[in-house]
Protein backbone atom coordinates (compact mmCIF):
# COMPACT_ATOMS: atom_id res chain seq x y z
CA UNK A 1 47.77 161.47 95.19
CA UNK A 2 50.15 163.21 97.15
CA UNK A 3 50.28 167.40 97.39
CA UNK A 4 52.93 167.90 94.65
CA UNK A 5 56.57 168.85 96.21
CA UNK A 6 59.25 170.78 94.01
CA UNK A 7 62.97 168.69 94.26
CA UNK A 8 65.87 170.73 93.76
CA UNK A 9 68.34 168.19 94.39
CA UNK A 10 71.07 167.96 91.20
CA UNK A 11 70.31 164.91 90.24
CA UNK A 12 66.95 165.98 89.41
CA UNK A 13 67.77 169.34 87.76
CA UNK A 14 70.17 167.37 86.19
CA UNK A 15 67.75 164.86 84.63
CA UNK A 16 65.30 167.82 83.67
CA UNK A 17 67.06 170.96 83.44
CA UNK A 18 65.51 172.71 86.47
CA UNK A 19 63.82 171.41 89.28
CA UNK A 20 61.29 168.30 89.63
CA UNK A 21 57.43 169.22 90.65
CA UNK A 22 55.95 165.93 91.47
CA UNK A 23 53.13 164.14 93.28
CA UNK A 24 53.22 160.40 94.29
CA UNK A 25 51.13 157.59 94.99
CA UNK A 26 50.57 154.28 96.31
CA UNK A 27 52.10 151.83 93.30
CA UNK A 28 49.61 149.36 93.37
CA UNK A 29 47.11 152.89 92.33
CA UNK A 30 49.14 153.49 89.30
CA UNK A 31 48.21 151.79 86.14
CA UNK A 32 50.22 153.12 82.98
CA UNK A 33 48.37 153.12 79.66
CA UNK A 34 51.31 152.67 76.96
CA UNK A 35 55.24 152.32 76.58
CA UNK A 36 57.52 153.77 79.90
CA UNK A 37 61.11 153.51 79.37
CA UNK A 38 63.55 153.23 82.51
CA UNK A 39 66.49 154.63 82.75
CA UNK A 40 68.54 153.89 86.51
CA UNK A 41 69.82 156.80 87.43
CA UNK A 42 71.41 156.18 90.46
CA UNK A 43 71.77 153.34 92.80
CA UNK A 44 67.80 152.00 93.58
CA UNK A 45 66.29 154.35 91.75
CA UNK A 46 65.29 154.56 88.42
CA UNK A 47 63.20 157.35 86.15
CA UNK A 48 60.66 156.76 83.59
CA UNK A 49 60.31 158.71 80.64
CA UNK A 50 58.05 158.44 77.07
CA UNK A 51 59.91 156.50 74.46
CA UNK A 52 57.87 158.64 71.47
CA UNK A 53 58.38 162.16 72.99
CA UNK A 54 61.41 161.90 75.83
CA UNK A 55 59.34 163.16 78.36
CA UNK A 56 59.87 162.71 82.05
CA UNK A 57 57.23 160.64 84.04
CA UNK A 58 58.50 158.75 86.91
CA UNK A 59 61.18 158.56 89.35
CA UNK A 60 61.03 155.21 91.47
CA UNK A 61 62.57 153.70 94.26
CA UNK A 62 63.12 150.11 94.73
CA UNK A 63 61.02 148.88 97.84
CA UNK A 64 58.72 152.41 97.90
CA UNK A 65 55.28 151.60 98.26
CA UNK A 66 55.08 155.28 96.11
CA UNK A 67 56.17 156.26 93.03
CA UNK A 68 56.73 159.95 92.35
CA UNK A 69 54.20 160.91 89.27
CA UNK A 70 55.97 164.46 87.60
CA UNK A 71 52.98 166.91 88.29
CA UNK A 72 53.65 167.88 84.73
CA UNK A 73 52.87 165.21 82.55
CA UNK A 74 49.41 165.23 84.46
CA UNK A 75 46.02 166.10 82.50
CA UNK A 76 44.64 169.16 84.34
CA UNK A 77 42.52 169.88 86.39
CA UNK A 78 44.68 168.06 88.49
CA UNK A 79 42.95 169.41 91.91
CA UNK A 80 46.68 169.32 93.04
CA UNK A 81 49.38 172.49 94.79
CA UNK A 82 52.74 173.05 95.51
CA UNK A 83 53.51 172.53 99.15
CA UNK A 84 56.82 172.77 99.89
CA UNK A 85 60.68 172.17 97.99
CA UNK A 86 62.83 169.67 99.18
CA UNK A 87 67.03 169.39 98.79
CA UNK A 88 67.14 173.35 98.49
CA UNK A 89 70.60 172.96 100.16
CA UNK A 90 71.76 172.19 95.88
CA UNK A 91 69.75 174.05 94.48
CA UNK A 92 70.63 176.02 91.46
CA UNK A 93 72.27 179.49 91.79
CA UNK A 94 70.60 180.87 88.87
CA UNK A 95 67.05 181.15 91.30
CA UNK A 96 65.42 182.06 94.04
CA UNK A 97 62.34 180.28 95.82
CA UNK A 98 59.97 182.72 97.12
CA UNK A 99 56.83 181.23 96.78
CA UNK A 100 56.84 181.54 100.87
CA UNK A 101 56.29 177.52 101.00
CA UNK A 102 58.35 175.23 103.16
CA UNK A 103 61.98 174.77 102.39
CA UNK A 104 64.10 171.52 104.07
CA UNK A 105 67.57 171.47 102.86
CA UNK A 106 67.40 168.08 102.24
CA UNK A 107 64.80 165.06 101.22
CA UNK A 108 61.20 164.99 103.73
CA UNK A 109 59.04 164.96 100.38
CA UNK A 110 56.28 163.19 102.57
CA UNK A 111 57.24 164.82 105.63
CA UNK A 112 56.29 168.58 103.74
CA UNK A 113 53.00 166.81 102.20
CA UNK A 114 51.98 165.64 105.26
CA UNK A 115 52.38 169.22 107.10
CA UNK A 116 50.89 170.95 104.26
């Protein structure tokens, strides 16, 4: 899996109530014991969520070879970090990042893993 990377974009605090910590990998990894409900949240992409408890699992692009896993709903010990934040440009103004980690204004999720 992917080093986790916090998304501050709106959409995503929108859909959780703060930001989005998550860690992706390659789809054809992924196998998903149980029930995931999808909701399409915005044009190509679509989030998975728990039907029994609501919680927030997934957030998947049509044509990724990835899907983003929220860090989250992972078992620990995950042997995953933080490495960066992505879309701080709409951010919340109720917080400040100052973990000291790299900060784009706008998407490079892989980019920041990659550099990390």
């Amino acid at each position: 899996m992917r080093p986790v990377v916090a998304c501050h974009c709106v959409e995503c605090r929108r859909a959780t109530g703060h930001h989005v910590a998550a860690t992706a990998a390659p789809r054809d990894s992924v196998t998903i014991a149980g029930e995931v409900r999808w909701f399409v949240s915005s044009p190509g992409v679509r989030r998975g969520f728990c039907p029994v408890c609501g919680s927030n699992l997934f957030w998947d692009r049509t044509g990724s070879e990835r899907i983003a896993i929220f860090a989250g709903s992972l078992d620990t010990p995950t042997d995953l970090r933080l490495v960066g934040h992505i879309f701080v440009a709409e951010k919340g103004d109720y917080y400040e990042i100052t973990d000291g980690l790299p900060q784009a204004p706008q998407g490079g999720a892989d980019r920041i893993a990659e550099e990390s």
